[in-house]
PDB file of N, CA and C in Angstrom:
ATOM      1  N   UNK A   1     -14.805  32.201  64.072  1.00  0.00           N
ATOM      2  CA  UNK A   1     -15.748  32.937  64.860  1.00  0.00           C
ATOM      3  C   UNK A   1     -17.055  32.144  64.931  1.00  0.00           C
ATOM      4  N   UNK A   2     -17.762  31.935  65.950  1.00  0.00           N
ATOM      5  CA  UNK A   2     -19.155  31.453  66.212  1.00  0.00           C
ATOM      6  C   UNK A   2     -20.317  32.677  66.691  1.00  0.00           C
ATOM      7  N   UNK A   3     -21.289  32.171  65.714  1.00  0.00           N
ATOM      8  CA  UNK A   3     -22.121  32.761  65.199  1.00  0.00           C
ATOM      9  C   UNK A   3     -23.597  32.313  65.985  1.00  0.00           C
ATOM     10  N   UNK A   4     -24.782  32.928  66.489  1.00  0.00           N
ATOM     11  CA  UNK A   4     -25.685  32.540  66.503  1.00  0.00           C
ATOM     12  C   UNK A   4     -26.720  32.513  65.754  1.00  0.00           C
ATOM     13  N   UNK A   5     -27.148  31.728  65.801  1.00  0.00           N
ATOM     14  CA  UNK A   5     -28.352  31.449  64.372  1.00  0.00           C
ATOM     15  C   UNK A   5     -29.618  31.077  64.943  1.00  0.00           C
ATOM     16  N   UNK A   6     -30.529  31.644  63.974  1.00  0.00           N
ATOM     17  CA  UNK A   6     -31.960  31.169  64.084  1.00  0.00           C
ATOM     18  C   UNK A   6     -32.439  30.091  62.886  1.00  0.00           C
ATOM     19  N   UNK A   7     -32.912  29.277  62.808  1.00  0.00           N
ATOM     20  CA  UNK A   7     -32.985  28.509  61.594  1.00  0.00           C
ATOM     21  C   UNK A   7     -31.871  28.418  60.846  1.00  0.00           C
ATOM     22  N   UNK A   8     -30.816  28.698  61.006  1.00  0.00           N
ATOM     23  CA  UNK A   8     -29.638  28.812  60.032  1.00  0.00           C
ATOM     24  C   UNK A   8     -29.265  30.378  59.586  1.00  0.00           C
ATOM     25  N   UNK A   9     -30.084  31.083  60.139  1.00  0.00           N
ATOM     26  CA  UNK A   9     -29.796  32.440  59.573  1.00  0.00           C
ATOM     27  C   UNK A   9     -28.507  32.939  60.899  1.00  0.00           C
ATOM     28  N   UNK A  10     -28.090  33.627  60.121  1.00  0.00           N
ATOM     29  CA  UNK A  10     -26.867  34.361  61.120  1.00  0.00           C
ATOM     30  C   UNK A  10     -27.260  35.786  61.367  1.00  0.00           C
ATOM     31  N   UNK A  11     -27.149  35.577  62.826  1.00  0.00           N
ATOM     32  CA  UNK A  11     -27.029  36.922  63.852  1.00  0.00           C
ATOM     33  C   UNK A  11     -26.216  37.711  63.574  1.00  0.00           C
ATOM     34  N   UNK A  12     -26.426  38.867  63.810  1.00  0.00           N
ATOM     35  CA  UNK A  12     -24.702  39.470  63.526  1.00  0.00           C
ATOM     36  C   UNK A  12     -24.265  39.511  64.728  1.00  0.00           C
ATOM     37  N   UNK A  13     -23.143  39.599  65.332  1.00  0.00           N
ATOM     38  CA  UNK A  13     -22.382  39.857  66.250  1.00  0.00           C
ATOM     39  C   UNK A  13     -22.515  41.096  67.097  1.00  0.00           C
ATOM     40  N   UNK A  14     -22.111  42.037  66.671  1.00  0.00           N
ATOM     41  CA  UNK A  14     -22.054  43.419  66.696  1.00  0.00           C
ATOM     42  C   UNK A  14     -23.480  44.315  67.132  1.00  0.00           C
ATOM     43  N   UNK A  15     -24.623  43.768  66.648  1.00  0.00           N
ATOM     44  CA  UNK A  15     -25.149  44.173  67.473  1.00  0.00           C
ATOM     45  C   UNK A  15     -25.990  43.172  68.134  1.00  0.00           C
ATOM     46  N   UNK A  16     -25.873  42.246  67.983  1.00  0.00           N
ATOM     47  CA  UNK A  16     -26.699  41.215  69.555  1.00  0.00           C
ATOM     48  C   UNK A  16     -27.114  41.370  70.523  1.00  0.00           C
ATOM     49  N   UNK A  17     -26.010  41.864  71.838  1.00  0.00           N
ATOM     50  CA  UNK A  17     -27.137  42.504  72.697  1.00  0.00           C
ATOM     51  C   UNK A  17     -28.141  43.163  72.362  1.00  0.00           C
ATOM     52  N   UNK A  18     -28.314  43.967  71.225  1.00  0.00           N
ATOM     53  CA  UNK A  18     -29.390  45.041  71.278  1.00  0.00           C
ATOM     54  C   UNK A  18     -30.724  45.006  70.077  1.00  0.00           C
ATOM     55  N   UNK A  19     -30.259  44.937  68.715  1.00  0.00           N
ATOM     56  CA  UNK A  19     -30.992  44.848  67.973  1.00  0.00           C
ATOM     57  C   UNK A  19     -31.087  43.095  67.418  1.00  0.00           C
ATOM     58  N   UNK A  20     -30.254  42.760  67.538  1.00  0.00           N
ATOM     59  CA  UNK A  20     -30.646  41.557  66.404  1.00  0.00           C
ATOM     60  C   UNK A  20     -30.604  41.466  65.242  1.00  0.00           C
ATOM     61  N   UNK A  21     -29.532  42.256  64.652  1.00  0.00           N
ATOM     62  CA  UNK A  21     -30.179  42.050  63.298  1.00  0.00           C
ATOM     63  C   UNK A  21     -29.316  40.492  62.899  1.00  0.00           C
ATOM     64  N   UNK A  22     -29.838  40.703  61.330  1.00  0.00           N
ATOM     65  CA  UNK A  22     -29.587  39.308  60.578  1.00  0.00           C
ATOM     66  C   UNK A  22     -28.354  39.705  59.337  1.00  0.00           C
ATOM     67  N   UNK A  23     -27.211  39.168  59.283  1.00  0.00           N
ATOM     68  CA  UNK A  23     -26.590  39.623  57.865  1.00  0.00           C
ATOM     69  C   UNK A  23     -26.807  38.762  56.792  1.00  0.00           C
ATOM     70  N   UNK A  24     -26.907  39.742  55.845  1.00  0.00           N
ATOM     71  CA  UNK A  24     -27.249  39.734  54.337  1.00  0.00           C
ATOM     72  C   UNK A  24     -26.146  39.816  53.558  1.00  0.00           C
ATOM     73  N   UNK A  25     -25.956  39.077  52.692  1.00  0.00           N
ATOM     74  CA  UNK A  25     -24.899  39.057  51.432  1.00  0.00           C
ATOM     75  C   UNK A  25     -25.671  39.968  50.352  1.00  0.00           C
ATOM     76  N   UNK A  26     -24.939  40.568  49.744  1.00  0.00           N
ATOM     77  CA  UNK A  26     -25.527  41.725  48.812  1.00  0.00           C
ATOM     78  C   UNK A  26     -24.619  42.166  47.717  1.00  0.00           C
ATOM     79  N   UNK A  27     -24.709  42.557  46.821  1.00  0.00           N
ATOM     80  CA  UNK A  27     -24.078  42.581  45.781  1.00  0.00           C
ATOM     81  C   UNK A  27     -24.340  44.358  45.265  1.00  0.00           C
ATOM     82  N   UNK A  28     -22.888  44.918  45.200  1.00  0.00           N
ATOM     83  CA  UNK A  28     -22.615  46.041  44.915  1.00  0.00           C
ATOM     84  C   UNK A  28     -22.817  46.287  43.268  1.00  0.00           C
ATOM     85  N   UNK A  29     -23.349  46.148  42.679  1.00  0.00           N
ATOM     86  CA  UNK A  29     -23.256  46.801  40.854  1.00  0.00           C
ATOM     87  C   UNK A  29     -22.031  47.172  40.994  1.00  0.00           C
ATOM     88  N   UNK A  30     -22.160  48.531  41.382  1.00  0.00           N
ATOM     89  CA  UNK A  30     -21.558  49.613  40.371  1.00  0.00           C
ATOM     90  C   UNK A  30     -19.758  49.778  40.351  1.00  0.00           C
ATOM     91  N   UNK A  31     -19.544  48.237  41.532  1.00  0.00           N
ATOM     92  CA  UNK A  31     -17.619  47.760  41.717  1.00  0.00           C
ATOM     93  C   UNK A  31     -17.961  46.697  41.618  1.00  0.00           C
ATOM     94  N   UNK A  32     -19.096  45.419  40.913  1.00  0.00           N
ATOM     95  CA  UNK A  32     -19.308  44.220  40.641  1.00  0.00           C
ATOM     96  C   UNK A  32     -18.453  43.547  41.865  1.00  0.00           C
ATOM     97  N   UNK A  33     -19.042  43.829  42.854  1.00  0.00           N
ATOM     98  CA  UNK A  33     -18.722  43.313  44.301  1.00  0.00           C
ATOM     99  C   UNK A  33     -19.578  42.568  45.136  1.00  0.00           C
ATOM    100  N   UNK A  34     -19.762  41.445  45.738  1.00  0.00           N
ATOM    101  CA  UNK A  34     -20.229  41.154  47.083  1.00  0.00           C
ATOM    102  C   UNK A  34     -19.934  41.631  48.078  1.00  0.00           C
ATOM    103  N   UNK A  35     -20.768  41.579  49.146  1.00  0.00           N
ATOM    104  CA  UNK A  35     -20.326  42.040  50.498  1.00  0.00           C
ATOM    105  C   UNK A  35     -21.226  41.371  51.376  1.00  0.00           C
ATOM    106  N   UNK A  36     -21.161  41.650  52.769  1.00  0.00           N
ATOM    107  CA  UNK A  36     -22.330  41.257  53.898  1.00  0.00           C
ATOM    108  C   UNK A  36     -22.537  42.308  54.618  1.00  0.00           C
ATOM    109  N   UNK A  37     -23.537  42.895  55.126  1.00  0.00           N
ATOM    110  CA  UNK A  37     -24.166  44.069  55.605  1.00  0.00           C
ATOM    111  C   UNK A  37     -25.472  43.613  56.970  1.00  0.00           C
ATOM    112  N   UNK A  38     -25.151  43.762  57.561  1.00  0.00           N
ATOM    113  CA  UNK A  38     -26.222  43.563  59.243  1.00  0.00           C
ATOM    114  C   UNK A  38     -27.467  44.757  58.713  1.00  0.00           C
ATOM    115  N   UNK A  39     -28.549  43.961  58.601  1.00  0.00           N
ATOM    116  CA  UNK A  39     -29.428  44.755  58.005  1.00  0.00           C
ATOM    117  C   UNK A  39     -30.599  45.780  59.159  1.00  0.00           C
ATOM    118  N   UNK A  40     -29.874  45.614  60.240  1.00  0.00           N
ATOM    119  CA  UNK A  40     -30.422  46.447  61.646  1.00  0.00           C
ATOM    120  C   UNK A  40     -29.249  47.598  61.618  1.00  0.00           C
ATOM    121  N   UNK A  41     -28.092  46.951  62.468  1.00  0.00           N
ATOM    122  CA  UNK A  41     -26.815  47.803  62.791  1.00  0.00           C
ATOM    123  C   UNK A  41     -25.971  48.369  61.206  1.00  0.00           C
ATOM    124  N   UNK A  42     -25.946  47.853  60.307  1.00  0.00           N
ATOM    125  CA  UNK A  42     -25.641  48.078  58.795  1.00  0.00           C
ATOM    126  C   UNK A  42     -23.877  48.385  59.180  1.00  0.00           C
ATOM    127  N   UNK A  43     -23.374  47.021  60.002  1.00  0.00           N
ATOM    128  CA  UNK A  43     -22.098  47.008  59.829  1.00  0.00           C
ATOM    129  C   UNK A  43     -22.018  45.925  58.747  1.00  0.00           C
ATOM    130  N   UNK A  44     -20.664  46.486  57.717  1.00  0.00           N
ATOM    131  CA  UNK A  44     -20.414  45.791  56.915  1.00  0.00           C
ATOM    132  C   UNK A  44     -18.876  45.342  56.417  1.00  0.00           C
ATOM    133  N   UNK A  45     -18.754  43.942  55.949  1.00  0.00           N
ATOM    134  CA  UNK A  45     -18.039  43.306  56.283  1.00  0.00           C
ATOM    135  C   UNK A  45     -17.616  42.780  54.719  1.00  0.00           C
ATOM    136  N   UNK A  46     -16.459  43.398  54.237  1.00  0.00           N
ATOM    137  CA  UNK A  46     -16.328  43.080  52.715  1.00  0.00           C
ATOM    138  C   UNK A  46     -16.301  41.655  51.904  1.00  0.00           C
ATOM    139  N   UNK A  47     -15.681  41.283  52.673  1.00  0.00           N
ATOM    140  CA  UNK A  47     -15.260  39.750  52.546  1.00  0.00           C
ATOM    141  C   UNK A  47     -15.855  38.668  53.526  1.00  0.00           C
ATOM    142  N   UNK A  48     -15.767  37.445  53.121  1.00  0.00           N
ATOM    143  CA  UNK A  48     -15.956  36.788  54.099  1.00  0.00           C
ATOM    144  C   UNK A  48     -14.869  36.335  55.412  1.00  0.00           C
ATOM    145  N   UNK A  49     -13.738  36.929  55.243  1.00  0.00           N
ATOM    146  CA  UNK A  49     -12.545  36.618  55.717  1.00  0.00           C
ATOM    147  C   UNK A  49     -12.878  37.598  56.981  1.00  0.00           C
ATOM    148  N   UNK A  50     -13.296  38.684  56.586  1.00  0.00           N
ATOM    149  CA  UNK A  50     -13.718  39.790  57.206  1.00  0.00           C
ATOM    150  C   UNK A  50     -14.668  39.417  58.246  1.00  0.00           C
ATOM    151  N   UNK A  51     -15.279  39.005  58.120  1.00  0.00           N
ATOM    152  CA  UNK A  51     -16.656  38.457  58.357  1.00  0.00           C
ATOM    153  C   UNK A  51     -16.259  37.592  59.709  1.00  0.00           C
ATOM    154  N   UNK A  52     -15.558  36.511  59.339  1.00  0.00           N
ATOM    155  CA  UNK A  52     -14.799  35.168  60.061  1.00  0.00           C
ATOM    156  C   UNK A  52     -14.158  36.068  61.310  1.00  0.00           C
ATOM    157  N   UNK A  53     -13.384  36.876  60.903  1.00  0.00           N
ATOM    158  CA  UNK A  53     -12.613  37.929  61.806  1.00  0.00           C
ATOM    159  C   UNK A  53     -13.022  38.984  62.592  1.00  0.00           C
ATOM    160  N   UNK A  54     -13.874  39.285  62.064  1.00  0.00           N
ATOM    161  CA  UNK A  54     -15.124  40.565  62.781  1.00  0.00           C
ATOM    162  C   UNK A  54     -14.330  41.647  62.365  1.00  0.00           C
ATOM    163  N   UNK A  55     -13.982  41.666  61.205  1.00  0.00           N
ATOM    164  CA  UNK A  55     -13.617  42.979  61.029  1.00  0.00           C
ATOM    165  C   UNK A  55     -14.477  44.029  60.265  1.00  0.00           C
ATOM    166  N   UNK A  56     -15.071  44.840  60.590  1.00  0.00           N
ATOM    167  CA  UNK A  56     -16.259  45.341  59.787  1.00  0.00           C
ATOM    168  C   UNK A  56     -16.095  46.872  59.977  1.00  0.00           C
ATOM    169  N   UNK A  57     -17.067  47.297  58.993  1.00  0.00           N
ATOM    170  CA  UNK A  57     -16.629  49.383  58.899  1.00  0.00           C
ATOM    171  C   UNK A  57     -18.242  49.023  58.900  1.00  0.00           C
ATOM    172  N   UNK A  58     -18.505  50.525  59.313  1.00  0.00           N
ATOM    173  CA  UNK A  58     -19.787  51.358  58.900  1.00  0.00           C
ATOM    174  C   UNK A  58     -20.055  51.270  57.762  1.00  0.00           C
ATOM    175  N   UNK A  59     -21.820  51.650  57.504  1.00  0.00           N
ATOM    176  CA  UNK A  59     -22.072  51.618  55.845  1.00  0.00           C
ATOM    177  C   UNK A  59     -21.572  53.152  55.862  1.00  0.00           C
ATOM    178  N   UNK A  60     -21.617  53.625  56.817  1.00  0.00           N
ATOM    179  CA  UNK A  60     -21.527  55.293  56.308  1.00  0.00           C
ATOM    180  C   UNK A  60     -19.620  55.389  55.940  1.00  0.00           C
ATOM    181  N   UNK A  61     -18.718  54.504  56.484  1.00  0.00           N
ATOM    182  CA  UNK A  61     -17.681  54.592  56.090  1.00  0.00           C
ATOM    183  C   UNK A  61     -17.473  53.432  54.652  1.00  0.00           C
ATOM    184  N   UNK A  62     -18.308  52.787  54.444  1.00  0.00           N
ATOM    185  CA  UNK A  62     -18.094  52.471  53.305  1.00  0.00           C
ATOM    186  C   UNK A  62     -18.080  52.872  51.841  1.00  0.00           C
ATOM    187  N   UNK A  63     -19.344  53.506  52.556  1.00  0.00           N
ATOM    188  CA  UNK A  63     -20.395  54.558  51.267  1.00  0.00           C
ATOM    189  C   UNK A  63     -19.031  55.500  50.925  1.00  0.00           C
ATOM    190  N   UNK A  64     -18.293  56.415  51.708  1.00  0.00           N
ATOM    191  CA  UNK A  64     -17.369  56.983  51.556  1.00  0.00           C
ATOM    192  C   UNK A  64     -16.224  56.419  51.089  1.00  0.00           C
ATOM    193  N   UNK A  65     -15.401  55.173  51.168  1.00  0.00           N
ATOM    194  CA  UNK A  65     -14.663  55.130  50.493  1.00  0.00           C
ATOM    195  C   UNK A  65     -15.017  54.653  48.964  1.00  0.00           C
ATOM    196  N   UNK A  66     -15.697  54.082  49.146  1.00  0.00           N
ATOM    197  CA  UNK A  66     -16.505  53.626  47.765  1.00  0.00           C
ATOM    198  C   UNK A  66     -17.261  54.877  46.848  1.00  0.00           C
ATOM    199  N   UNK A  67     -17.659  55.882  47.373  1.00  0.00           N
ATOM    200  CA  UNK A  67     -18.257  57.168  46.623  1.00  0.00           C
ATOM    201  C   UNK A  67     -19.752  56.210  46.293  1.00  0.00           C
ATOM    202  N   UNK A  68     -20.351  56.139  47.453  1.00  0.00           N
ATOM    203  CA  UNK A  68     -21.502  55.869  47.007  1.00  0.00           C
ATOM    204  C   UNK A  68     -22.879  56.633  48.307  1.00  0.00           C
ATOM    205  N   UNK A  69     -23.853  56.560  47.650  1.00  0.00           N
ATOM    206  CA  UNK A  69     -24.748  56.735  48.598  1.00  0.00           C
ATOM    207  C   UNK A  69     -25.187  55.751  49.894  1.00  0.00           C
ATOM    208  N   UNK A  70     -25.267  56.275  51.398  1.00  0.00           N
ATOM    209  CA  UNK A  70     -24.930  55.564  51.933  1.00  0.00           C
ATOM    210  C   UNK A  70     -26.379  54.239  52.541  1.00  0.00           C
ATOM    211  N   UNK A  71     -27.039  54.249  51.918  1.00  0.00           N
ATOM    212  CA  UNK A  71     -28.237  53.583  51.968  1.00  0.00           C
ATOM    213  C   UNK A  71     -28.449  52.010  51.041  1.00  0.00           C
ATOM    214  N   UNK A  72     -29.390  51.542  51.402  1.00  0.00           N
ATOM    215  CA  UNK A  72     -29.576  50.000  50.765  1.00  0.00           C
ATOM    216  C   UNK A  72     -30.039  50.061  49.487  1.00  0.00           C
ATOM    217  N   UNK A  73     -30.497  51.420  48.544  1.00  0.00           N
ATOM    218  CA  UNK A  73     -30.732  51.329  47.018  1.00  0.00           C
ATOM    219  C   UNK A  73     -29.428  51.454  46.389  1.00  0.00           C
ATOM    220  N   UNK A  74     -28.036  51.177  47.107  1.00  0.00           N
ATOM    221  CA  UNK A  74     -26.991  50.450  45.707  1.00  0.00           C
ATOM    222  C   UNK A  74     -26.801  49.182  46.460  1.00  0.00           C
ATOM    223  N   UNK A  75     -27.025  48.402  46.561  1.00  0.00           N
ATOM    224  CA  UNK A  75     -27.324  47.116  46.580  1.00  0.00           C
ATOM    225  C   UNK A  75     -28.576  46.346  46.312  1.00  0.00           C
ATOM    226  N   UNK A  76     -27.612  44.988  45.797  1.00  0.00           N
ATOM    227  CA  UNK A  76     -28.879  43.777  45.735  1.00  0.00           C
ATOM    228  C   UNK A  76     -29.084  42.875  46.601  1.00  0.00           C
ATOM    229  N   UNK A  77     -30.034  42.608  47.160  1.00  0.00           N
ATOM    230  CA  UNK A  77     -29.890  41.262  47.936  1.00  0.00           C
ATOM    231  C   UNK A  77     -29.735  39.709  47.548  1.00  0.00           C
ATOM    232  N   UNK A  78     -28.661  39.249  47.688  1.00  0.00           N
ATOM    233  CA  UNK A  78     -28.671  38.329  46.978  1.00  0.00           C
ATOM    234  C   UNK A  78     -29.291  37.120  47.871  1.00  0.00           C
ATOM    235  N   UNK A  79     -29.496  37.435  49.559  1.00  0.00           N
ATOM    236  CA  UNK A  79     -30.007  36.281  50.047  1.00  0.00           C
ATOM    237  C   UNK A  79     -30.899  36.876  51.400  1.00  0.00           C
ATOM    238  N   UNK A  80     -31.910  35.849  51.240  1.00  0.00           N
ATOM    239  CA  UNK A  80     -32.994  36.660  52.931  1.00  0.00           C
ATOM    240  C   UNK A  80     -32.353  36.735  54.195  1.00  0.00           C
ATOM    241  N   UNK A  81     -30.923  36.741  53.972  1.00  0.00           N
ATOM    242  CA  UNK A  81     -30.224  36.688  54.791  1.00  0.00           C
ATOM    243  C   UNK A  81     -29.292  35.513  54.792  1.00  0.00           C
ATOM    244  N   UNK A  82     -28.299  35.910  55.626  1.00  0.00           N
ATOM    245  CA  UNK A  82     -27.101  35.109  55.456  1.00  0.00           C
ATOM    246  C   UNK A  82     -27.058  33.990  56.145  1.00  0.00           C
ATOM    247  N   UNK A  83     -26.878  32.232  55.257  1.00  0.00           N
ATOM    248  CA  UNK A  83     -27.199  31.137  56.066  1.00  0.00           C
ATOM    249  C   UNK A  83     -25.784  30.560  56.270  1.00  0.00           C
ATOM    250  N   UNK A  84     -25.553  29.925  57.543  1.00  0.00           N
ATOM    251  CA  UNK A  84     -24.551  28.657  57.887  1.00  0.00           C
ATOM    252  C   UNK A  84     -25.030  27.298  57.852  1.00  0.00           C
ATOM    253  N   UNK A  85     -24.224  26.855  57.466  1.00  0.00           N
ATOM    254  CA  UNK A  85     -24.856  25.379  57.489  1.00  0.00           C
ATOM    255  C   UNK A  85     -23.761  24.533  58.584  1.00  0.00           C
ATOM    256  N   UNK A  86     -23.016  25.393  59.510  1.00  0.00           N
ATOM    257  CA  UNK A  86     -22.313  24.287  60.485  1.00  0.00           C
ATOM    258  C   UNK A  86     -22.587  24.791  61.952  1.00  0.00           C
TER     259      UNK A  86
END
C-alpha cells in the first residue's frame, strides 16, 4: 500500500480526503500490545500487516472487543506519529 507523507510522517488513508490525520503507533498496557491508531479518524489497525492491507476497525469497535474504554487514556504513544522511511 502507498502512503502519503509529510516529512516522513504517514497520512492515514481513510480519512484523507477530509481530515488528515497522521497514524500513531501506540502501545496498549493492559494486553502488552502495539497497535496504530489515525489520531483524527481513530481508525485502528492492529498490526502492521493490517496496516499494509488497510484493514482497520473503529476505536469504538476495538475498545469493545478488547473491554476497554474507548478513548486515548489506555494508550501510550510510542511515536509523534508514524514514520516511513521509503
Amino acid at each position: 500500500m502507498t502512503f502519503k507523507k509529510f516529512e516522513n510522517k504517514v497520512y492515514c488513508n481513510e480519512c484523507l480526503d477530509e481530515a488528515c490525520g497522521f497514524i500513531y503507533k501506540v502501545f496498549l498496557k493492559r494486553y502488552n500490545m502495539y497497535l496504530f491508531i489515525c489520531d483524527e479518524c481513530e481508525s485502528v489497525w492492529e498490526t502492521l500487516d493490517d496496516l499494509m492491507n488497510n484493514e482497520w476497525i473503529s476505536l469504538n469497535t476495538f475498545a469493545s472487543k478488547y473491554n476497554i474504554n474507548p478513548n486515548w487514556n489506555e494508550f501510550s504513544r510510542i511515536t509523534n506519529g508514524w514514520y516511513s522511511e521509503d
